[in-house]
Protein backbone atom coordinates (compact mmCIF):
# COMPACT_ATOMS: atom_id res chain seq x y z
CA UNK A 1 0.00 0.00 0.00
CA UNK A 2 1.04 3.21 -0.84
CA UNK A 3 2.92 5.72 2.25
CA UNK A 4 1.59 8.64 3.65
CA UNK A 5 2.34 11.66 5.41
CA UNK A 6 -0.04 13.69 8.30
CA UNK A 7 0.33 15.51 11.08
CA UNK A 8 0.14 14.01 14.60
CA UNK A 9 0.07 15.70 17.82
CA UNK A 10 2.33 15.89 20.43
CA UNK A 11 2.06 16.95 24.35
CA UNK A 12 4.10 19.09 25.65
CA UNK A 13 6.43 16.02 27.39
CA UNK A 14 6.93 14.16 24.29
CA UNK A 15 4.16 11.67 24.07
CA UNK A 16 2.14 11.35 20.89
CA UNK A 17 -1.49 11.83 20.81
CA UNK A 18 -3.55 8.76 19.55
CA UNK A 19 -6.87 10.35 19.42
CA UNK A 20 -8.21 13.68 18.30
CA UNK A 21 -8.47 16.39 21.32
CA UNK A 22 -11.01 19.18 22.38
CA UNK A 23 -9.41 22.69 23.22
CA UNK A 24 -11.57 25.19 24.03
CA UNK A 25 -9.94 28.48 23.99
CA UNK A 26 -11.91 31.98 25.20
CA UNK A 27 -13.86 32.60 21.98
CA UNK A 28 -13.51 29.28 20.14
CA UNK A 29 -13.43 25.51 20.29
CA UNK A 30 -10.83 23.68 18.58
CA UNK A 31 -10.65 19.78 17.30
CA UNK A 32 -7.08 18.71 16.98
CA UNK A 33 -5.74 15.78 15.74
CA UNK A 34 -8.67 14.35 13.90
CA UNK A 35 -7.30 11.60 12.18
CA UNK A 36 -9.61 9.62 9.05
CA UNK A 37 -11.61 7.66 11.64
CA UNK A 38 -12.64 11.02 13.29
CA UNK A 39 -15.26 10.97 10.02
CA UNK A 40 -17.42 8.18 11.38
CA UNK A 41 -17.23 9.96 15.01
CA UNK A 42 -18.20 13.68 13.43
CA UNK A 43 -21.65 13.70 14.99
CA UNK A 44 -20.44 12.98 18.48
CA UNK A 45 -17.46 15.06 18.17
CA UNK A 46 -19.87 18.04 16.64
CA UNK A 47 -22.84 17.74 19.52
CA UNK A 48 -19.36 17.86 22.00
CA UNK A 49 -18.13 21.17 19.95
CA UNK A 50 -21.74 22.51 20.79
CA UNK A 51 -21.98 21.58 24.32
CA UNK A 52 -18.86 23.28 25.25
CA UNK A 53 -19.54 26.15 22.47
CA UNK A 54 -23.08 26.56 24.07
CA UNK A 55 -21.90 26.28 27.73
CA UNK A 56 -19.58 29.28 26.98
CA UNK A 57 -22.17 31.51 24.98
CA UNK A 58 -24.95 31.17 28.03
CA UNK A 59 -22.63 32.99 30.12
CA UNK A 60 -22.58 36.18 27.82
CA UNK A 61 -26.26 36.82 27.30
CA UNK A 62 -26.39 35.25 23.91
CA UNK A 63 -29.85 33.94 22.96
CA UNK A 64 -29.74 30.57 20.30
CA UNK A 65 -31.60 31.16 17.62
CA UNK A 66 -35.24 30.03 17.15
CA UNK A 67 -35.70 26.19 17.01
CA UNK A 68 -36.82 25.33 13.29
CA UNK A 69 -38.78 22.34 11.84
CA UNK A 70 -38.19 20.75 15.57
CA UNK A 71 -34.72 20.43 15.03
CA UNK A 72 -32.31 21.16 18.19
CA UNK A 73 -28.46 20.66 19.02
């Protein structure tokens, strides 16, 4: 099979990351390390991005937008 090449993450002592991380900085969310199998986990990994995401927006006043066709986060 043919090689490849992609990034993999590292902590800061060295070790190698084997799965993708959540990093949730003060206005964003970030997924690192998403590696190909991290396509057959995107809904979990997206309703976790919009936990924390949402978590972070209640404490600033900010209102979600109207529910639509009774579908919700």
């Amino acid at each position: 099979s043919p090689a490849g090449v992609r990034a993999q993450a590292v902590l800061k002592d060295g070790t190698l990351v084997d799965d993708f991380l959540i990093r949730e900085a003060p206005h964003t969310v970030h997924v690192l390390n998403a590696p190909s199998p991290a396509a057959t986990a995107c809904l979990p990994i997206g309703r976790e991005v919009a936990r924390l995401a949402l978590r972070r927006a209640r404490g600033t006043g900010w209102k979600p937008p109207a529910v639509e066709s009774g579908h919700c986060v």
